[in-house]
PDBML (XML) file of the C-alpha atoms, coordinates in Angstrom:
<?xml version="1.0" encoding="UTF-8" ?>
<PDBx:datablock datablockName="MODEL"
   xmlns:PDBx="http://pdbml.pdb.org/schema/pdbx-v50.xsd"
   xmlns:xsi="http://www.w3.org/2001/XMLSchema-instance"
   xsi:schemaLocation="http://pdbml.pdb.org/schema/pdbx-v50.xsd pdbx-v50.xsd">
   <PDBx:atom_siteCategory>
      <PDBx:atom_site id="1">
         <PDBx:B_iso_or_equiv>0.00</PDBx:B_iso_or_equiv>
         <PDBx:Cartn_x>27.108</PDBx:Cartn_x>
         <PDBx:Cartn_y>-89.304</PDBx:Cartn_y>
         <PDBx:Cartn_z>-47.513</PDBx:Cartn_z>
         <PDBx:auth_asym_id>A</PDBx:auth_asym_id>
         <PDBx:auth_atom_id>CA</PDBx:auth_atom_id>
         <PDBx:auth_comp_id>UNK</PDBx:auth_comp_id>
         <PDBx:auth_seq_id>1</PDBx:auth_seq_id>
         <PDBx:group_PDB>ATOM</PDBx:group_PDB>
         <PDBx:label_alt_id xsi:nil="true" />
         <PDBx:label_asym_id>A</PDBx:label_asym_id>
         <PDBx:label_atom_id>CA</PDBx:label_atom_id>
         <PDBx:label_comp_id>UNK</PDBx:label_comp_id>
         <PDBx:label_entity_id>1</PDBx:label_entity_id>
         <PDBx:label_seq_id>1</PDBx:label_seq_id>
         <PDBx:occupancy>1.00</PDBx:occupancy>
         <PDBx:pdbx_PDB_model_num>1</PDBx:pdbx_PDB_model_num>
         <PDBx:type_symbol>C</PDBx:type_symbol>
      </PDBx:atom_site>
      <PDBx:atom_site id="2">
         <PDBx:B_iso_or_equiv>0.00</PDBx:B_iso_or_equiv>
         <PDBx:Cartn_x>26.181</PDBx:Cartn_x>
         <PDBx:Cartn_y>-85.803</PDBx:Cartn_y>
         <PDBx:Cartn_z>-47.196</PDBx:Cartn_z>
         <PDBx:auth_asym_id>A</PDBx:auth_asym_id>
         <PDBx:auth_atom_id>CA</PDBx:auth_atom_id>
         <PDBx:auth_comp_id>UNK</PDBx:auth_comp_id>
         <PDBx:auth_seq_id>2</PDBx:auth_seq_id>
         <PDBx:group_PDB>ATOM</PDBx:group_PDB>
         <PDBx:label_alt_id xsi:nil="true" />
         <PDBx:label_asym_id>A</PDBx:label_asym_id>
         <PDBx:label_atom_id>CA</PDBx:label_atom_id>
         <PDBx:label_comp_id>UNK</PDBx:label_comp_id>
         <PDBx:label_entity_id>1</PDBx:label_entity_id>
         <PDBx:label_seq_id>2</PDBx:label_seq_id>
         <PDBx:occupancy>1.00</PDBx:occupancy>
         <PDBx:pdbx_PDB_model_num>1</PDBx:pdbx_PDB_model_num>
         <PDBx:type_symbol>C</PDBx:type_symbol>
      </PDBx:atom_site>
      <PDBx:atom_site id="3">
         <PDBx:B_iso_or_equiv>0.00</PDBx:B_iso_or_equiv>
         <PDBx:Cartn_x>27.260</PDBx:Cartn_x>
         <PDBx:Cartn_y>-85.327</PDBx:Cartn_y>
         <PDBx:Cartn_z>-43.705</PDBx:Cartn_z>
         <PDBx:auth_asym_id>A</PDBx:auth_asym_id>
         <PDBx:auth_atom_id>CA</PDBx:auth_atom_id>
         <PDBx:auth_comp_id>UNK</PDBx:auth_comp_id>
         <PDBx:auth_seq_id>3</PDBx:auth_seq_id>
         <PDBx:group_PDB>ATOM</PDBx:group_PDB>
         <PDBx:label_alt_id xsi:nil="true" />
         <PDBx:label_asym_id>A</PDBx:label_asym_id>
         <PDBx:label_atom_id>CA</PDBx:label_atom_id>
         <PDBx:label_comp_id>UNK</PDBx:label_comp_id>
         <PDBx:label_entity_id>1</PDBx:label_entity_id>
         <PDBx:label_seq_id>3</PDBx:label_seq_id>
         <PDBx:occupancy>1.00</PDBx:occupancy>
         <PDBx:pdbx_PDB_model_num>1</PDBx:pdbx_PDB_model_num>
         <PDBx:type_symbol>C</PDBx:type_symbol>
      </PDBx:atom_site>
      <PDBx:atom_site id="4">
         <PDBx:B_iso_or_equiv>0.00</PDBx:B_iso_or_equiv>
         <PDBx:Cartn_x>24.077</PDBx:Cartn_x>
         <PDBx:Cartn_y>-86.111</PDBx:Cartn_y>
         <PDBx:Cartn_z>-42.048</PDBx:Cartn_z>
         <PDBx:auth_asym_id>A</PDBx:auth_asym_id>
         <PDBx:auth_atom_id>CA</PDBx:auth_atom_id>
         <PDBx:auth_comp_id>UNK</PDBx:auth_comp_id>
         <PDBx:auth_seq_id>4</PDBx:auth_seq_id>
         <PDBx:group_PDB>ATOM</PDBx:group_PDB>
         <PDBx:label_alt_id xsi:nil="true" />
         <PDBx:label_asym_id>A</PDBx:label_asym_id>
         <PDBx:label_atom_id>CA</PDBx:label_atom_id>
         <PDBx:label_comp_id>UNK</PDBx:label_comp_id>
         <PDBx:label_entity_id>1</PDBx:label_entity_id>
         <PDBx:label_seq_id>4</PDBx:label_seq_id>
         <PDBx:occupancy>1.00</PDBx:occupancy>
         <PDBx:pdbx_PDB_model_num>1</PDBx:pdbx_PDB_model_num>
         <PDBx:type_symbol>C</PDBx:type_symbol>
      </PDBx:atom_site>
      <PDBx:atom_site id="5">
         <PDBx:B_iso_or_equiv>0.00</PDBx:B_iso_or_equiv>
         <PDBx:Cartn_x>25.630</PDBx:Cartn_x>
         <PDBx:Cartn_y>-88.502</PDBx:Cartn_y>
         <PDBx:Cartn_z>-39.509</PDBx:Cartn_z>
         <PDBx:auth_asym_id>A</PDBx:auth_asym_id>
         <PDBx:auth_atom_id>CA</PDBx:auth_atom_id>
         <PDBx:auth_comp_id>UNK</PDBx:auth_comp_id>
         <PDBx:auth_seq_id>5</PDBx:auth_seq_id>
         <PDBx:group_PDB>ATOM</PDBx:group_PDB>
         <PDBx:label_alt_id xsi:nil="true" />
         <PDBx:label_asym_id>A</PDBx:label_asym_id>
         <PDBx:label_atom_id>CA</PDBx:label_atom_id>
         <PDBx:label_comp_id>UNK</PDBx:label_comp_id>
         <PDBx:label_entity_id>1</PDBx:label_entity_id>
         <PDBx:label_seq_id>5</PDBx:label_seq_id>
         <PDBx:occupancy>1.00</PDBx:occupancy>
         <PDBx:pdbx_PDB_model_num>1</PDBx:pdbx_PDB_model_num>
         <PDBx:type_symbol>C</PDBx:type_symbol>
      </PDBx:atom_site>
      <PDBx:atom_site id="6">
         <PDBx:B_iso_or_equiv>0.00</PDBx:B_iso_or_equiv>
         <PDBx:Cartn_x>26.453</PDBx:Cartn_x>
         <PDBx:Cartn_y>-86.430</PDBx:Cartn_y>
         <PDBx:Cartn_z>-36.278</PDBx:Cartn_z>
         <PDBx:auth_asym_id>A</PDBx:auth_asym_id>
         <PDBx:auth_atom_id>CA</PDBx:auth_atom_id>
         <PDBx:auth_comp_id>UNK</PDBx:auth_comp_id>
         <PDBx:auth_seq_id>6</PDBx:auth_seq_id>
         <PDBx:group_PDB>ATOM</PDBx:group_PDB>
         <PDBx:label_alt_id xsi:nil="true" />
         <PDBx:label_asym_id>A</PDBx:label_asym_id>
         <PDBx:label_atom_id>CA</PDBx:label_atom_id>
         <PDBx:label_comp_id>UNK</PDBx:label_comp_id>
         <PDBx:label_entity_id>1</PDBx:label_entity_id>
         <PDBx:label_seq_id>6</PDBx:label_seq_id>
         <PDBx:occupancy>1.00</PDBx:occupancy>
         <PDBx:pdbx_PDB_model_num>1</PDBx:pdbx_PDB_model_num>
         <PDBx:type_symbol>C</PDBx:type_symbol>
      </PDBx:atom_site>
      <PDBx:atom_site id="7">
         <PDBx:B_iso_or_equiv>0.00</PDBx:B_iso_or_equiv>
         <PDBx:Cartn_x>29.147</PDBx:Cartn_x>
         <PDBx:Cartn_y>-87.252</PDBx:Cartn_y>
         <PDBx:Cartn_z>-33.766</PDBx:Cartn_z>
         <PDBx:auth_asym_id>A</PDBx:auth_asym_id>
         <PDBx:auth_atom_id>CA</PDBx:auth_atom_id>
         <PDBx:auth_comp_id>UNK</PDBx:auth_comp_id>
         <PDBx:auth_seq_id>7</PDBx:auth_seq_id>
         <PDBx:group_PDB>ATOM</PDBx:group_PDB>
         <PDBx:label_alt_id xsi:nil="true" />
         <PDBx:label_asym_id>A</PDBx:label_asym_id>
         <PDBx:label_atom_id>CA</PDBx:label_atom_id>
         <PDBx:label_comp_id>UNK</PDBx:label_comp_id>
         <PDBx:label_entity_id>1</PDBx:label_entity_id>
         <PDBx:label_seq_id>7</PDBx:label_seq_id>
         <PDBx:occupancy>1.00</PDBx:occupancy>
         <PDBx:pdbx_PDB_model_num>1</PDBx:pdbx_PDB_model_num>
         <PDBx:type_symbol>C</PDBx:type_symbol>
      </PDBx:atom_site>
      <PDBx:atom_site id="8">
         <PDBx:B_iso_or_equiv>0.00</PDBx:B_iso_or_equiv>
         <PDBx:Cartn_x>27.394</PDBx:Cartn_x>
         <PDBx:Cartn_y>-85.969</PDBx:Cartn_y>
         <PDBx:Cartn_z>-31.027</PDBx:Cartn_z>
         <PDBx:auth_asym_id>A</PDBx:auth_asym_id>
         <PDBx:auth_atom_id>CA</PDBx:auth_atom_id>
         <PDBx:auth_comp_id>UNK</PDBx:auth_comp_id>
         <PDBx:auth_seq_id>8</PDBx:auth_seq_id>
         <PDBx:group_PDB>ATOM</PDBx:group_PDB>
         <PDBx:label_alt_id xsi:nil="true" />
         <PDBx:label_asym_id>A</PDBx:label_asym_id>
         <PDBx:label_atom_id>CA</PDBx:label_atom_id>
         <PDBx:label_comp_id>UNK</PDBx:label_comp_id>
         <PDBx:label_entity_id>1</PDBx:label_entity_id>
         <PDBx:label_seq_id>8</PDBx:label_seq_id>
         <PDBx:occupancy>1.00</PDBx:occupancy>
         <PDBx:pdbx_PDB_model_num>1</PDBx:pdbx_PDB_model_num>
         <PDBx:type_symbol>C</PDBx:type_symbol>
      </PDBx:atom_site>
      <PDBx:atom_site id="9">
         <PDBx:B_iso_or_equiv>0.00</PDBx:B_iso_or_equiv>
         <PDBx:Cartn_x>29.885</PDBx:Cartn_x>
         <PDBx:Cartn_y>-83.810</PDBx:Cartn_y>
         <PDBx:Cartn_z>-28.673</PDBx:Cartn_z>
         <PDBx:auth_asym_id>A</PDBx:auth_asym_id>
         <PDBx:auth_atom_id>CA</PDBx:auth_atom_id>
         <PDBx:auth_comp_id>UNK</PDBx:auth_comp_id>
         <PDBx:auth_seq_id>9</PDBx:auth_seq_id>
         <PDBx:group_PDB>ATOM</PDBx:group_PDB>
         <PDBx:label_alt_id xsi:nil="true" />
         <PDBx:label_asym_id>A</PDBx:label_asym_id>
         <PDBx:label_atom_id>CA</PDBx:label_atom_id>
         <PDBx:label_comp_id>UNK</PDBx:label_comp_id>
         <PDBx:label_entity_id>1</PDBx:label_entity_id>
         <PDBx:label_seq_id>9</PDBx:label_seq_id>
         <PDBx:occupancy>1.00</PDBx:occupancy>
         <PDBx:pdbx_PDB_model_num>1</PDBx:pdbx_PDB_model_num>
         <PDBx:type_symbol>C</PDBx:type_symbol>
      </PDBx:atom_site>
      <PDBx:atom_site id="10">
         <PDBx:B_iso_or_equiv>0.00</PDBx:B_iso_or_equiv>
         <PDBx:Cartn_x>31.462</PDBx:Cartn_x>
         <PDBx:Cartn_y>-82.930</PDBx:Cartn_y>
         <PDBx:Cartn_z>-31.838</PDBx:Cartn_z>
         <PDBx:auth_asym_id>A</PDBx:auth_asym_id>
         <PDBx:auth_atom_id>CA</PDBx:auth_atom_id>
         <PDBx:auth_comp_id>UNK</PDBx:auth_comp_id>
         <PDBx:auth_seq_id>10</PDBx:auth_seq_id>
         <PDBx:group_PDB>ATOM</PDBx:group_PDB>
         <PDBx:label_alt_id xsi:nil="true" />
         <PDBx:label_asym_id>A</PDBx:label_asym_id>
         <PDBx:label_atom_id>CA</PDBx:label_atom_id>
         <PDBx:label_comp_id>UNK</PDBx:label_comp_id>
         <PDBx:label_entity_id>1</PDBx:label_entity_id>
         <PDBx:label_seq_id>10</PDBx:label_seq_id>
         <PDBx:occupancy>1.00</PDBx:occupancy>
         <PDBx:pdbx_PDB_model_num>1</PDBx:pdbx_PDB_model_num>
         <PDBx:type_symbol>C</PDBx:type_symbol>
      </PDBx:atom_site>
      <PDBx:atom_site id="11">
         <PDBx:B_iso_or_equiv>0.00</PDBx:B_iso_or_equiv>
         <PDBx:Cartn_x>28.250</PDBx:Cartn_x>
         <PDBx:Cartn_y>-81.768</PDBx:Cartn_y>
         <PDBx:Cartn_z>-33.550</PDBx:Cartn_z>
         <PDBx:auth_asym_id>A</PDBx:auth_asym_id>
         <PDBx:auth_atom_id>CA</PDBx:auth_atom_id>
         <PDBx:auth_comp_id>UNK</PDBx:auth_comp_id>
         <PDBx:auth_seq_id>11</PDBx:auth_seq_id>
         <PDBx:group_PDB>ATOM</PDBx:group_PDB>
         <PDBx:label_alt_id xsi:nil="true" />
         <PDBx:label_asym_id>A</PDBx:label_asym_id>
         <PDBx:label_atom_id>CA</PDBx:label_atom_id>
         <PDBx:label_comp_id>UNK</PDBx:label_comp_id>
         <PDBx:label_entity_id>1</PDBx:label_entity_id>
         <PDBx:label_seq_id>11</PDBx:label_seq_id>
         <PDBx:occupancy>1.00</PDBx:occupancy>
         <PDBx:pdbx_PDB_model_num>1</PDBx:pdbx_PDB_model_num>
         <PDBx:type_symbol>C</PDBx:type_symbol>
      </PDBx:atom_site>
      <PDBx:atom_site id="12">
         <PDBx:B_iso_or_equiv>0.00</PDBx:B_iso_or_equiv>
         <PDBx:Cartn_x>27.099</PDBx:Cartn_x>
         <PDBx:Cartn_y>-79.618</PDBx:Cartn_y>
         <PDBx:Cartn_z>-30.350</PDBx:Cartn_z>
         <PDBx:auth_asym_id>A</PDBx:auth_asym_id>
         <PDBx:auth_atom_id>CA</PDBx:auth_atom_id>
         <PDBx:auth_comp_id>UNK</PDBx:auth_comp_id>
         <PDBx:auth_seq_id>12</PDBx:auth_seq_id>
         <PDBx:group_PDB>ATOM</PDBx:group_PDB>
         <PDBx:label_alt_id xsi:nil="true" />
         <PDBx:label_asym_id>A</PDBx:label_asym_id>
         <PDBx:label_atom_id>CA</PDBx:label_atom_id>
         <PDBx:label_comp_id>UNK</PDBx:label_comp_id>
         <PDBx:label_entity_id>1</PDBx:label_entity_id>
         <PDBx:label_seq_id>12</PDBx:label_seq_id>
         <PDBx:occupancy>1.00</PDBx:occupancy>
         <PDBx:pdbx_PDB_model_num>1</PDBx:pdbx_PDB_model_num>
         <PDBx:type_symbol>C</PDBx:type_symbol>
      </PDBx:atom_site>
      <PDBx:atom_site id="13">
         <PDBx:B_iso_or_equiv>0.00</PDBx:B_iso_or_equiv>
         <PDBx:Cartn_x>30.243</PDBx:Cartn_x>
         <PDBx:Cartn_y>-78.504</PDBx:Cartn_y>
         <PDBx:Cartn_z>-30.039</PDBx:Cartn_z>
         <PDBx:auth_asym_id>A</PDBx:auth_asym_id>
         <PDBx:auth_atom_id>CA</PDBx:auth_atom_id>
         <PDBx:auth_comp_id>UNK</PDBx:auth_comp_id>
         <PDBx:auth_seq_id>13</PDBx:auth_seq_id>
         <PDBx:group_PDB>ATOM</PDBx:group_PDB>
         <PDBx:label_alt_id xsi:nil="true" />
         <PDBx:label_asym_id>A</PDBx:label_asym_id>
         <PDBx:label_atom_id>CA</PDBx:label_atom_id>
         <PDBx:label_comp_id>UNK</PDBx:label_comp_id>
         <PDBx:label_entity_id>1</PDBx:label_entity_id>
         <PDBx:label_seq_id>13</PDBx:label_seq_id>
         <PDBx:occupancy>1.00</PDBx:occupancy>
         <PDBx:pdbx_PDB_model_num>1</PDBx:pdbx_PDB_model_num>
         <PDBx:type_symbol>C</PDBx:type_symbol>
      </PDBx:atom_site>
      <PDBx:atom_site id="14">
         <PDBx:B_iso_or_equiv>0.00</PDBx:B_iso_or_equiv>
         <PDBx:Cartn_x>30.177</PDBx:Cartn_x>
         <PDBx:Cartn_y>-76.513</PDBx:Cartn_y>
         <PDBx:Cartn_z>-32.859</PDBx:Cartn_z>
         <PDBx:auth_asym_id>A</PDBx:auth_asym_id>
         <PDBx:auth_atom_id>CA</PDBx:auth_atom_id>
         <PDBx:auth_comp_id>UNK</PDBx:auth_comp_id>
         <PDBx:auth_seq_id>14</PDBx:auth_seq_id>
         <PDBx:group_PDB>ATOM</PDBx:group_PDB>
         <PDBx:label_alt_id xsi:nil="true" />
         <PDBx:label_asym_id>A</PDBx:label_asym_id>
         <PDBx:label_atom_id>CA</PDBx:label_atom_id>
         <PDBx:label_comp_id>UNK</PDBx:label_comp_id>
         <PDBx:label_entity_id>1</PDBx:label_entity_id>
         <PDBx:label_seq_id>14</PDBx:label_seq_id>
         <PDBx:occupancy>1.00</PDBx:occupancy>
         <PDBx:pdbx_PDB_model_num>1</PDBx:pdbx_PDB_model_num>
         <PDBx:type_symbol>C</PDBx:type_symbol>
      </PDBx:atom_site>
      <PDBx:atom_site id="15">
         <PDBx:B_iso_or_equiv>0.00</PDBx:B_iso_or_equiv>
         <PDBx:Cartn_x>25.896</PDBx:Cartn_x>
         <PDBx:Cartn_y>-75.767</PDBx:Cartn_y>
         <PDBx:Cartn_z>-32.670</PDBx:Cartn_z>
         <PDBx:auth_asym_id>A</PDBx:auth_asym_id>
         <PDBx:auth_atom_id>CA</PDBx:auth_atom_id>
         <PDBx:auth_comp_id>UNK</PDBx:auth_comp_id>
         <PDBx:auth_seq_id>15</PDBx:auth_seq_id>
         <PDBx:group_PDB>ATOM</PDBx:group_PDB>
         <PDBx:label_alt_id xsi:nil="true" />
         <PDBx:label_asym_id>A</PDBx:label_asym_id>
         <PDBx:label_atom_id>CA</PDBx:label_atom_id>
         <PDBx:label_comp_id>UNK</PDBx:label_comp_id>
         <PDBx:label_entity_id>1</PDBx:label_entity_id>
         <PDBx:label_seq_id>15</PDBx:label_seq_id>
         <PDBx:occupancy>1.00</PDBx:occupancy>
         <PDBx:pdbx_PDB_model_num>1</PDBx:pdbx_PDB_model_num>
         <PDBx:type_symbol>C</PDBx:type_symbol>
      </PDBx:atom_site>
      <PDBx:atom_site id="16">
         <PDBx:B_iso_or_equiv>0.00</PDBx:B_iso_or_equiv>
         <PDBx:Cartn_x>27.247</PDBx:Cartn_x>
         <PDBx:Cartn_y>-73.687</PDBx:Cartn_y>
         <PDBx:Cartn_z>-29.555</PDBx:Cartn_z>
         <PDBx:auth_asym_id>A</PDBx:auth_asym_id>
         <PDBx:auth_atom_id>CA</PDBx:auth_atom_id>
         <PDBx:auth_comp_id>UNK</PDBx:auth_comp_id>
         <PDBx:auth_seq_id>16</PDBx:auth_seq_id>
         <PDBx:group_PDB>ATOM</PDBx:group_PDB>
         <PDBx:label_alt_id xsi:nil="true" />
         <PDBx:label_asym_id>A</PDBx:label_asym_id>
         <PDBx:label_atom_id>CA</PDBx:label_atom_id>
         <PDBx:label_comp_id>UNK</PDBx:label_comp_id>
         <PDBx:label_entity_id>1</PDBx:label_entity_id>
         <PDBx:label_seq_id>16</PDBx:label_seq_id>
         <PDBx:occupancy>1.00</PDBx:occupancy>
         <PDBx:pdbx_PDB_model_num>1</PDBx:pdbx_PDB_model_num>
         <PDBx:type_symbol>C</PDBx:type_symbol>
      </PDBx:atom_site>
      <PDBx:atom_site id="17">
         <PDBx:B_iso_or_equiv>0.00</PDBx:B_iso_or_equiv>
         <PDBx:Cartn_x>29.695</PDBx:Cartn_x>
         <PDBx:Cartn_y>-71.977</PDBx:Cartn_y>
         <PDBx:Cartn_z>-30.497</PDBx:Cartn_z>
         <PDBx:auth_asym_id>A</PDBx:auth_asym_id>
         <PDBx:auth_atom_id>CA</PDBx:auth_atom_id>
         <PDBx:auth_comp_id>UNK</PDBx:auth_comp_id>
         <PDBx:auth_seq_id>17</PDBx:auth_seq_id>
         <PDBx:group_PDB>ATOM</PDBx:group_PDB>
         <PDBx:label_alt_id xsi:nil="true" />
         <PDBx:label_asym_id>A</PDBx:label_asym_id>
         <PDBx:label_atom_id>CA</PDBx:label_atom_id>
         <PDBx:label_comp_id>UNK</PDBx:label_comp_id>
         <PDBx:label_entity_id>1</PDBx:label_entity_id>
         <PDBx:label_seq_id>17</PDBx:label_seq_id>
         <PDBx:occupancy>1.00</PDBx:occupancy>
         <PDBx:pdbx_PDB_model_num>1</PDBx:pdbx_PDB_model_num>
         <PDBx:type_symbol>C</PDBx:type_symbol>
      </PDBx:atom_site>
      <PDBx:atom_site id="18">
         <PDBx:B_iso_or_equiv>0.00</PDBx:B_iso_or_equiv>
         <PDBx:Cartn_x>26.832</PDBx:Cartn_x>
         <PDBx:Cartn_y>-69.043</PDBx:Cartn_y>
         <PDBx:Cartn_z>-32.164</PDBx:Cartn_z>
         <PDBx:auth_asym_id>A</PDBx:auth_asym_id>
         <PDBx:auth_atom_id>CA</PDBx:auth_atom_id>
         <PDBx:auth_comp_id>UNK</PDBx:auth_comp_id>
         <PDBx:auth_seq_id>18</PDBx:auth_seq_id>
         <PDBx:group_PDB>ATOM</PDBx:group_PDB>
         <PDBx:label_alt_id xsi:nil="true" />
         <PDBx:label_asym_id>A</PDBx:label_asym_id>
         <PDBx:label_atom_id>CA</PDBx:label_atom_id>
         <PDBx:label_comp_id>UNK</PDBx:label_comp_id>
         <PDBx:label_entity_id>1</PDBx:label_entity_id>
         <PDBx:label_seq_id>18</PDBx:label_seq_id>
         <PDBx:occupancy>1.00</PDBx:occupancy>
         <PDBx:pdbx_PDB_model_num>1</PDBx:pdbx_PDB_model_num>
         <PDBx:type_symbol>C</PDBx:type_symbol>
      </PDBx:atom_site>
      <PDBx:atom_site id="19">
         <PDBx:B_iso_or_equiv>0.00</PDBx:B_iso_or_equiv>
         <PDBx:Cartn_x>25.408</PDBx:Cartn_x>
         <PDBx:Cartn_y>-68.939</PDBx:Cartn_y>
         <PDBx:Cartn_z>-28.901</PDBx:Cartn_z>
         <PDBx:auth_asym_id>A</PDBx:auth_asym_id>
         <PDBx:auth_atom_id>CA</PDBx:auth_atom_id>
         <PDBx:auth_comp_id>UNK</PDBx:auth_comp_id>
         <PDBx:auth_seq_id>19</PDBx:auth_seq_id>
         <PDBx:group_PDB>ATOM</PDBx:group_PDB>
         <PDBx:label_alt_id xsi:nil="true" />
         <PDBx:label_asym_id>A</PDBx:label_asym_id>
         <PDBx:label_atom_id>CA</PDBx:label_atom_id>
         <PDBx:label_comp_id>UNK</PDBx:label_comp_id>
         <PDBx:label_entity_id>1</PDBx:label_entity_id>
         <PDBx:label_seq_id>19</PDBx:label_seq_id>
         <PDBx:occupancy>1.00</PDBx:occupancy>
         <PDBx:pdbx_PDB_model_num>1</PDBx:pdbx_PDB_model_num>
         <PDBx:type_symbol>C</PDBx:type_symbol>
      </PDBx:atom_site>
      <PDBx:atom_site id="20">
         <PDBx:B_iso_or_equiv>0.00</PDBx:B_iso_or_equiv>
         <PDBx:Cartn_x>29.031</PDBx:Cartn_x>
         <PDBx:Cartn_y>-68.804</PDBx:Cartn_y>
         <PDBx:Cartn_z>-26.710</PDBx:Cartn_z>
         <PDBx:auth_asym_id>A</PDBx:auth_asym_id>
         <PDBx:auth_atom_id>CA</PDBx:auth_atom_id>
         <PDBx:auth_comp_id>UNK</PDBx:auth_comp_id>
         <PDBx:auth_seq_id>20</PDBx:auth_seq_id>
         <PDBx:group_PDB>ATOM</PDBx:group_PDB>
         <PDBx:label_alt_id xsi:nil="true" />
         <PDBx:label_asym_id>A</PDBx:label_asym_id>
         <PDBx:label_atom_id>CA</PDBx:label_atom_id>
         <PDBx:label_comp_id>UNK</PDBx:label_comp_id>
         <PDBx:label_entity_id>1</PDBx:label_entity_id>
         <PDBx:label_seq_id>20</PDBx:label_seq_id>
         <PDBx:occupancy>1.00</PDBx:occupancy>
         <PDBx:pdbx_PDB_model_num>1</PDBx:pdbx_PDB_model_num>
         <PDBx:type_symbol>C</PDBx:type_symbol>
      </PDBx:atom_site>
      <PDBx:atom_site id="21">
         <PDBx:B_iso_or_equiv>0.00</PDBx:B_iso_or_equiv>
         <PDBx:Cartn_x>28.346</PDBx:Cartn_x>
         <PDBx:Cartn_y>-65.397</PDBx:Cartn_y>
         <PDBx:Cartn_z>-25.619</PDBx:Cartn_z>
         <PDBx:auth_asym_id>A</PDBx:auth_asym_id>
         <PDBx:auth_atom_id>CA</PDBx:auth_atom_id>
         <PDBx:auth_comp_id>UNK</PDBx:auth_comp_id>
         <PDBx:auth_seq_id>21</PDBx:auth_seq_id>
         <PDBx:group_PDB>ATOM</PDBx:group_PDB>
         <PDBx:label_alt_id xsi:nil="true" />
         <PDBx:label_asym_id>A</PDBx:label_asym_id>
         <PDBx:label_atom_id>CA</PDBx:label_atom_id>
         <PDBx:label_comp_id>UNK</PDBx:label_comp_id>
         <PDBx:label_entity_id>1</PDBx:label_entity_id>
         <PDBx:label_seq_id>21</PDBx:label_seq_id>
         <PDBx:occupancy>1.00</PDBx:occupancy>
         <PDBx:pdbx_PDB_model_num>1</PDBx:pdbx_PDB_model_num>
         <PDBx:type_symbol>C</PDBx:type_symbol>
      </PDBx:atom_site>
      <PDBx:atom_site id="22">
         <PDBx:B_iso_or_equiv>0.00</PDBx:B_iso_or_equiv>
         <PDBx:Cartn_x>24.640</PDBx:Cartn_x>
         <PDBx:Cartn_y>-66.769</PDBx:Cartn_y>
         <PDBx:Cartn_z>-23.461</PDBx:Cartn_z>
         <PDBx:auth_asym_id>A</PDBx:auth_asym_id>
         <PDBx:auth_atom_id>CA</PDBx:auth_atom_id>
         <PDBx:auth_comp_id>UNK</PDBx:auth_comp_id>
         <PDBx:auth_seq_id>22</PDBx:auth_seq_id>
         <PDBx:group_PDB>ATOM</PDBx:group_PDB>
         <PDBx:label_alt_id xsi:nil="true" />
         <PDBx:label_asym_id>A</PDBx:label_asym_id>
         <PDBx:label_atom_id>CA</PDBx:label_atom_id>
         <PDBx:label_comp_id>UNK</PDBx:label_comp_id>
         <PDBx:label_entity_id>1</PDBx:label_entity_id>
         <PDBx:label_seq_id>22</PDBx:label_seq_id>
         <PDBx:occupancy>1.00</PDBx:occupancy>
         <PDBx:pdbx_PDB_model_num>1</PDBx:pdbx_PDB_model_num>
         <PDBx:type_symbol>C</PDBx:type_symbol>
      </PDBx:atom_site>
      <PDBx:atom_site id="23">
         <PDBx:B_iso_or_equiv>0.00</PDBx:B_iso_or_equiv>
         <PDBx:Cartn_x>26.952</PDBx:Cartn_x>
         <PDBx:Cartn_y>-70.217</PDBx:Cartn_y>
         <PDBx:Cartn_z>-22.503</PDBx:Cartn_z>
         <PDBx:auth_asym_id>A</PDBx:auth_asym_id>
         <PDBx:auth_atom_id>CA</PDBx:auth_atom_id>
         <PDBx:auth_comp_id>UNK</PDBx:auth_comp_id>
         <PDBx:auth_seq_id>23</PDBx:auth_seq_id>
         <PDBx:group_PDB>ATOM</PDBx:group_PDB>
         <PDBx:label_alt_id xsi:nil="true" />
         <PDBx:label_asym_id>A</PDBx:label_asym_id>
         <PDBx:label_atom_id>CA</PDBx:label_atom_id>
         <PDBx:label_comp_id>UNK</PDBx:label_comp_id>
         <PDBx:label_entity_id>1</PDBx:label_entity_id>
         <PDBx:label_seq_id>23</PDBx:label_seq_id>
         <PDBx:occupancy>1.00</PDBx:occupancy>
         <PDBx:pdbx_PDB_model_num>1</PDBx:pdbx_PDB_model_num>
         <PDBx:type_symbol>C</PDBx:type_symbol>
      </PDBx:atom_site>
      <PDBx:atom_site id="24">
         <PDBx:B_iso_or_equiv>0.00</PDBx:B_iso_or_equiv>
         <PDBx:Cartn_x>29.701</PDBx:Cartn_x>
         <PDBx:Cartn_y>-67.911</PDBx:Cartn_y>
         <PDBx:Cartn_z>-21.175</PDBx:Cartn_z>
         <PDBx:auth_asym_id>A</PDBx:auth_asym_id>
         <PDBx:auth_atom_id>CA</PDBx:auth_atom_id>
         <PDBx:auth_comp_id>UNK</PDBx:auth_comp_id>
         <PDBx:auth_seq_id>24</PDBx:auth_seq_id>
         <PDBx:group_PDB>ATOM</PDBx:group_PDB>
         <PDBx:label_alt_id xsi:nil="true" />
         <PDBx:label_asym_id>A</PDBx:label_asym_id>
         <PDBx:label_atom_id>CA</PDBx:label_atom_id>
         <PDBx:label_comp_id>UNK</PDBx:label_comp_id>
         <PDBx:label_entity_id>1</PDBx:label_entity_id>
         <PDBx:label_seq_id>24</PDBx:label_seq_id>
         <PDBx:occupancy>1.00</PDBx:occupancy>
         <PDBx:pdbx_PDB_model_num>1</PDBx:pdbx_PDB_model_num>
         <PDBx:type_symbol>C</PDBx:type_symbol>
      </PDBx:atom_site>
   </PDBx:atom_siteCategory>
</PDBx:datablock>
């Protein structure tokens, strides 16, 4: 009820966008 459920791509999606500048 917290938001602990994680829609996966969604979810990564936005874990990667602190690291875009190594994914780029």
């Amino acid at each position: 009820k917290s938001g602990g459920f994680k829609k996966l791509n969604t979810f990564y999606a936005g874990k990667a966008l602190v690291i875009n500048s190594q994914v780029i």
